[in-house]
Protein backbone atom coordinates (compact mmCIF):
# COMPACT_ATOMS: atom_id res chain seq x y z
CA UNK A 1 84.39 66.44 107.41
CA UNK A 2 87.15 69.22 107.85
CA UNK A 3 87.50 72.21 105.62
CA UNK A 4 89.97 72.25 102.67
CA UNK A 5 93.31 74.31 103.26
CA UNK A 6 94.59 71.12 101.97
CA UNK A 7 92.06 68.91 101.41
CA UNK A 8 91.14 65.10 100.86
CA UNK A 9 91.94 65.35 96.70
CA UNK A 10 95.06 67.04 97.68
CA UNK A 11 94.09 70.16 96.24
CA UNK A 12 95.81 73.63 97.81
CA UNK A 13 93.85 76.93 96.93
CA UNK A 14 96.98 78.85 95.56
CA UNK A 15 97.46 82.47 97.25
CA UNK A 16 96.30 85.81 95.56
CA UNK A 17 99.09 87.67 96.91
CA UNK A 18 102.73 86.23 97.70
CA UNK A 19 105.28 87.78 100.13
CA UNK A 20 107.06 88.07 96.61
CA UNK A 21 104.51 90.72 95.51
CA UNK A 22 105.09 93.28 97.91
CA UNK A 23 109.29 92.23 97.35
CA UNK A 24 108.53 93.31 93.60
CA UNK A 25 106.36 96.15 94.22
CA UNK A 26 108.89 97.93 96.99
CA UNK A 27 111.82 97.70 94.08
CA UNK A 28 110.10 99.68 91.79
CA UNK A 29 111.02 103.05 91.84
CA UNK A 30 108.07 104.73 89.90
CA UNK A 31 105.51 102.46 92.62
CA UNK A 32 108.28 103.77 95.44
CA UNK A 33 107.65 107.49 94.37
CA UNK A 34 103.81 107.39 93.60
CA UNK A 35 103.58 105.46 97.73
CA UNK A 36 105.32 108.51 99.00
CA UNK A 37 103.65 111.46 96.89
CA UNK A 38 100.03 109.90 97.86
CA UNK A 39 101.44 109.39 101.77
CA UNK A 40 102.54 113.00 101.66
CA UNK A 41 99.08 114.05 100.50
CA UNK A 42 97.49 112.01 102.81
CA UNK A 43 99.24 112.54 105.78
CA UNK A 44 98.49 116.42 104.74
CA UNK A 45 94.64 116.24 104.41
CA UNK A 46 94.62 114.18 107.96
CA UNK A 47 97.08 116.32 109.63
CA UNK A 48 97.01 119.84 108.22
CA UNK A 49 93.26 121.00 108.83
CA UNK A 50 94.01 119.91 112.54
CA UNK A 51 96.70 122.06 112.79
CA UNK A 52 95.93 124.95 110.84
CA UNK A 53 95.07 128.74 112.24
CA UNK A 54 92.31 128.94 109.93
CA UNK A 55 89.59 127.69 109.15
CA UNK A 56 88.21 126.23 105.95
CA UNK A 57 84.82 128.18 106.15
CA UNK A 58 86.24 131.98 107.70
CA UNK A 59 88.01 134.10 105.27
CA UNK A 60 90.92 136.06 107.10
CA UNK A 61 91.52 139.97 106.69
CA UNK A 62 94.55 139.13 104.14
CA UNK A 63 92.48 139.44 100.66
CA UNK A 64 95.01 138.06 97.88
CA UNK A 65 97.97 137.54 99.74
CA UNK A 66 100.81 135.94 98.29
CA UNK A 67 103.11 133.66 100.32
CA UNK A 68 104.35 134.43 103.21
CA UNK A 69 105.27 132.64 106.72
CA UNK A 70 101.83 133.00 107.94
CA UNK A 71 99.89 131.99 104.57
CA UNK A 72 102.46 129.49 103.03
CA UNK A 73 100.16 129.47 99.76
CA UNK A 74 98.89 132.87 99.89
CA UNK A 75 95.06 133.46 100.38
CA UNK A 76 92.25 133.91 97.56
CA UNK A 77 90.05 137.19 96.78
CA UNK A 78 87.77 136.42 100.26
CA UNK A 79 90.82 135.69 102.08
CA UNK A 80 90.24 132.13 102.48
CA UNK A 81 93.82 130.76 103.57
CA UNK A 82 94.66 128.46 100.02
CA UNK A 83 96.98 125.73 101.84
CA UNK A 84 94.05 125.11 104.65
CA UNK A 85 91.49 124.22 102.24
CA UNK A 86 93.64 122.57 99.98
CA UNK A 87 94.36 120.11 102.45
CA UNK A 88 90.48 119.69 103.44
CA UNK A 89 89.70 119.59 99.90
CA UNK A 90 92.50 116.79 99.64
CA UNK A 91 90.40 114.97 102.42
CA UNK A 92 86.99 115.53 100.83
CA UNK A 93 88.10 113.87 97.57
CA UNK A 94 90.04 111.01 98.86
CA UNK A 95 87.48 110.17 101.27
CA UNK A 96 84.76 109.86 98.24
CA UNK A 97 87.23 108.11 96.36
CA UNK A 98 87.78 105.42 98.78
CA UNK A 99 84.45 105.18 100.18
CA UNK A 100 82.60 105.25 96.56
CA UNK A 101 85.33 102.16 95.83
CA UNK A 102 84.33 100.40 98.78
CA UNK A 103 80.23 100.81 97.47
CA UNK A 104 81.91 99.65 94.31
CA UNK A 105 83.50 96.42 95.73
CA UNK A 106 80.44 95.16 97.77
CA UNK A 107 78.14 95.65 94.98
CA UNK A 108 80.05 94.93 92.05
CA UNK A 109 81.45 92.18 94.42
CA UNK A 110 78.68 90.39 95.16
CA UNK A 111 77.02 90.52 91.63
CA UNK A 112 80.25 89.32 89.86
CA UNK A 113 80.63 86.61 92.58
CA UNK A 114 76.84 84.88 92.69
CA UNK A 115 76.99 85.34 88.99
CA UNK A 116 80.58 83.72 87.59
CA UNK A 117 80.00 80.88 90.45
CA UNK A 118 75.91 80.03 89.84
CA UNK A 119 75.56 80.38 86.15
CA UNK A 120 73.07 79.47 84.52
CA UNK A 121 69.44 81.91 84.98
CA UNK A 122 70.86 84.01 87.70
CA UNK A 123 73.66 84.51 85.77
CA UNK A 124 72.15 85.62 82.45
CA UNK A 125 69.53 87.73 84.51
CA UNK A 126 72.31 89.69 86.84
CA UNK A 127 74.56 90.20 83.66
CA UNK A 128 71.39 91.31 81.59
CA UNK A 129 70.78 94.42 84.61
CA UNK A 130 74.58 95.06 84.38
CA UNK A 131 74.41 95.44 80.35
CA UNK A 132 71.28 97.77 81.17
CA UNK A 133 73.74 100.10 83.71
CA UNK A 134 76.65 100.08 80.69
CA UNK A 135 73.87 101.55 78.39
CA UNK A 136 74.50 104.82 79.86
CA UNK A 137 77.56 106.55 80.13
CA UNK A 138 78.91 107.10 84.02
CA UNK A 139 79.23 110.89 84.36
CA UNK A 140 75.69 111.40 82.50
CA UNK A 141 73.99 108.81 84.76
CA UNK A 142 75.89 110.82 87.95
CA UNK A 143 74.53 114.34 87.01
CA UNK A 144 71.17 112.54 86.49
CA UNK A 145 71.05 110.97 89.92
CA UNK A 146 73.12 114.72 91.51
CA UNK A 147 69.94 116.60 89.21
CA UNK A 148 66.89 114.18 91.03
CA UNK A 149 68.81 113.92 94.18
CA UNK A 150 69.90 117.34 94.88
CA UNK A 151 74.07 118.77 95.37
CA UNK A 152 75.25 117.32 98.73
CA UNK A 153 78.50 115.15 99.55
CA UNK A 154 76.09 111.94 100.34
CA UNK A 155 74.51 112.38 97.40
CA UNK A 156 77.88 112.03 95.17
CA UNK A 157 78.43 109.31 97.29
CA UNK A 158 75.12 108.01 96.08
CA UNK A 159 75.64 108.46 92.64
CA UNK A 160 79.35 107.63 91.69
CA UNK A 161 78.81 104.37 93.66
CA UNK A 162 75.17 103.17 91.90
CA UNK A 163 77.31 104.16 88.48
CA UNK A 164 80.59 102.60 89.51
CA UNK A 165 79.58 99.01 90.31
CA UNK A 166 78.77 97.26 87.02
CA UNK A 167 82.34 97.34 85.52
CA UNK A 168 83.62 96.14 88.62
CA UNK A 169 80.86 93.36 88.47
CA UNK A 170 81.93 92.23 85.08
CA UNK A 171 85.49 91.80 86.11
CA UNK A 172 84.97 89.97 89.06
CA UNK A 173 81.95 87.55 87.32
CA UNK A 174 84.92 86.81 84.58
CA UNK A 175 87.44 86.26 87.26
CA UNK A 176 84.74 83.70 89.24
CA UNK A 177 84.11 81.96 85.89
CA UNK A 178 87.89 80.97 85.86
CA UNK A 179 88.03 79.77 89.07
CA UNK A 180 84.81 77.79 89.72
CA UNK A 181 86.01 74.77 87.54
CA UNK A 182 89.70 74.41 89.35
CA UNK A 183 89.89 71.40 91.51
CA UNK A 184 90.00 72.80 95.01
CA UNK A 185 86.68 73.92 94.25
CA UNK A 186 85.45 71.13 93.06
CA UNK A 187 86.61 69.30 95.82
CA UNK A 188 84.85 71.96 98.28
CA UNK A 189 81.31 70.49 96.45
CA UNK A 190 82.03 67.26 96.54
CA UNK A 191 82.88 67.56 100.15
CA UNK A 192 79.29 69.06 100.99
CA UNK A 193 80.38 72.64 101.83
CA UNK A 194 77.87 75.31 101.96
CA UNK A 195 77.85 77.39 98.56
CA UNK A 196 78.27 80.78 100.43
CA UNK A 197 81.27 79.20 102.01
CA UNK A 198 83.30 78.11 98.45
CA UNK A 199 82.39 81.68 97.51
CA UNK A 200 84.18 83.02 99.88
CA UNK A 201 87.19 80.97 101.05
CA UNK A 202 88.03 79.28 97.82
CA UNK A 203 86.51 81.69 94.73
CA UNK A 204 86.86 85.41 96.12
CA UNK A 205 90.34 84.82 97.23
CA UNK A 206 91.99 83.46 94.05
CA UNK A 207 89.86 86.39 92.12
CA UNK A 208 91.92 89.20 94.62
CA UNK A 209 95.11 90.28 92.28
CA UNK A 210 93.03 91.87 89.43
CA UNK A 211 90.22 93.46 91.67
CA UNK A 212 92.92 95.26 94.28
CA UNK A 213 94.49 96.44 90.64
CA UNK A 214 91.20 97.53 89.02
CA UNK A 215 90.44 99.33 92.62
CA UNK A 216 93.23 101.34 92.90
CA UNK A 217 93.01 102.45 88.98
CA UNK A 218 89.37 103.13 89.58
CA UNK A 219 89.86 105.32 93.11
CA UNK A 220 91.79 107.54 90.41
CA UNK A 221 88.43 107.82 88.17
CA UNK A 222 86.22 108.66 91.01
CA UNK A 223 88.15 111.32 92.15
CA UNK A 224 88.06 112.54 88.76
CA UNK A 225 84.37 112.08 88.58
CA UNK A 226 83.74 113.73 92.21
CA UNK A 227 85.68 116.75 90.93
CA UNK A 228 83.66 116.94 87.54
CA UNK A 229 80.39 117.28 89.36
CA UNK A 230 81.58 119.90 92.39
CA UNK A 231 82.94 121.79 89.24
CA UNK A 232 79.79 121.49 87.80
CA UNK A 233 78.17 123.02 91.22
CA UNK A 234 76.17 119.77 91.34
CA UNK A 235 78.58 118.40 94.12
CA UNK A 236 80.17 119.25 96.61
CA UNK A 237 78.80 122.44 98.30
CA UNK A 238 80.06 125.85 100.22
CA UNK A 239 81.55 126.14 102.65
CA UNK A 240 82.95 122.49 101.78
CA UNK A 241 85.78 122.43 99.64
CA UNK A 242 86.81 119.90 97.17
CA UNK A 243 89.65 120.12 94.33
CA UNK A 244 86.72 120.23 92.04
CA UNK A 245 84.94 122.74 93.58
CA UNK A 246 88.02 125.05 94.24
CA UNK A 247 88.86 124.74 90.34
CA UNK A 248 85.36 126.45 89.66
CA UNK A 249 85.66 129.11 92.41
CA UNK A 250 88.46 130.16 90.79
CA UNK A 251 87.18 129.98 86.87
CA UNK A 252 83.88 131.78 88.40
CA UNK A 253 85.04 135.22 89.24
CA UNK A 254 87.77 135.13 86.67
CA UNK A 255 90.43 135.27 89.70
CA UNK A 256 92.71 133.13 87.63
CA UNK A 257 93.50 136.02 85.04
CA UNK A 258 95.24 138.19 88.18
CA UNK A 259 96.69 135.09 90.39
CA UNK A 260 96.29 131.93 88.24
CA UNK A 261 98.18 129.97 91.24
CA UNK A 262 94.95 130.18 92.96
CA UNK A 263 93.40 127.34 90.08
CA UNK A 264 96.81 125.99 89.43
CA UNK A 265 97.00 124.64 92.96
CA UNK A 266 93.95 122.05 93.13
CA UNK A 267 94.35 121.27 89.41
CA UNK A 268 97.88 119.90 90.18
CA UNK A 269 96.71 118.42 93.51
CA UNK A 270 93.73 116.78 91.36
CA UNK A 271 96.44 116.15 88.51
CA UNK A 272 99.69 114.53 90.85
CA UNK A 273 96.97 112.35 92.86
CA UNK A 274 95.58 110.56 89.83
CA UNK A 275 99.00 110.16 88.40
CA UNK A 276 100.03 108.36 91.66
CA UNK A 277 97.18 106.43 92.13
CA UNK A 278 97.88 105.31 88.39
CA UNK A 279 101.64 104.44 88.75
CA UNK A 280 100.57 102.01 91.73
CA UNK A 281 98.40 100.16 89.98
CA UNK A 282 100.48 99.72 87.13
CA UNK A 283 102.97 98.48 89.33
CA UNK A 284 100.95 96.27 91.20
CA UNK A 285 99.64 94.53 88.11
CA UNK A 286 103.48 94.10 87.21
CA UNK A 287 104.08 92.98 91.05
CA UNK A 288 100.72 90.65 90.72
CA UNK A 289 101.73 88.97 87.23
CA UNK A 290 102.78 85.14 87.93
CA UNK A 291 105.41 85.55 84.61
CA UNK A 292 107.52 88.15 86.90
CA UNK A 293 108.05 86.09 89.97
């Protein structure tokens, strides 16, 4: 028997995402000004560093410069050129953020999915470990892990995603209740399809809009949560620099008193990022909301 993409019962999977979405998204301004702040920042941790004089890990012979055509942000009190490893430190977070949210997705993904579509046992037993993971807050559970583990940029890998998973796993187990009991799915059992196959043409596509929301919030709180621990000096480590870490270079030897640009710099990086990342998923939940088509 073929497939359903409309099936037998005359039941059509509806779409996650319309062309409409992306129509609603593009006309709203505060969504149109968080895209292009992020793609500037972006396009400067990919580009920058490759381009740059200096290097992220050599100080230069200017020792608190201020700005000037060859150091556009001045350098710090070891003459570390400020612009150069803001932009590596922009790639350093973004990359955890992203790549902790992709950990975040398969696991979370994959527990929310088996459990909202099974039920039953497997259900109560997956939900029951997920409960056990919300019993401790995130950021202690992280410096746990960074304190057995040891300070590396793996390792905060590591921990933000084992901490990260279960709310995503909740969301997406809510989301799979929903949609296991709507007819196209139904019709996908009674036509003999493999369970791993409604899973994943027929649930995890109509339970898309809230998880690329949730995801793009939640990038936001890992970069936060990257940044806590390299300030900490449980993450990220010298000569690697992160926003995070370049916040507590500059609180450590009191440079801030004499040129408080020097902390002012990644803290509004750290600050304009997660207040992008914010704006688009507001505005994507806006864009993804049936009632505004």
């Amino acid at each position: 028997m073929s497939a359903i993409g409309k099936d037998q019962f005359g039941a059509t999977p509806p779409k996650s995402v319309s062309p409409g979405v992306f129509v609603r998204l593009a006309r709203n301004p505060v969504a149109a000004a968080g895209l292009a702040v992020l793609a500037l920042i972006v396009l400067t941790a990919v580009i920058y560093p490759l381009v740059s004089p200096y290097s992220y890990a050599d100080g230069t012979p200017d020792i608190d410069a201020g700005p000037s055509a060859h150091h556009w942000l001045g350098t710090d009190n070891l003459g570390y050129d400020i612009l150069t490893r803001l932009a590596v430190g922009a790639r350093v977070s973004l990359t955890v953020g992203v790549c902790v949210e992709l950990v975040v997705l398969g696991v979370g993904g994959l527990v929310g999915l088996i459990a909202g579509y099974c039920g039953g046992r497997l259900d109560n037993a997956l939900m029951r470990l997920t409960d056990m993971m919300f019993a401790f807050p995130d950021i202690l559970l992280a410096i746990l892990l960074m304190a057995v583990l040891g300070p590396s940029l793996i390792n905060v890998l590591i921990a933000l995603g084992v901490t990260g998973w279960p709310g995503m796993a909740r969301l997406i187990r809510g989301q799979a209740l929903a949609v296991r009991s709507r007819e196209y799915v139904e019709a996908g059992r009674a036509l003999g399809l493999p369970t791993g196959r409604i899973i994943l043409r027929h649930v995890l596509p109509n339970v898309l809009s809230p998880v690329i929301v949730a995801s793009t919030i939640d990038i936001a709180g890992v970069i936060i949560a990257e940044s806590t621990l390299s300030f900490l000096g449980i993450g990220v480590q010298d000569p690697l620099p992160s926003w995070g870490k370049l916040v507590e270079r500059a609180m450590a030897g009191g440079e801030y008193h004499a040129h408080p640009m020097v902390l002012a710099y990644p803290a509004i990086c750290l600050a304009v990022t997660v207040l992008c990342l914010n704006f688009i998923g507001d505005a994507l939940r806006d864009a993804l909301d049936p009632r505004s088509a």
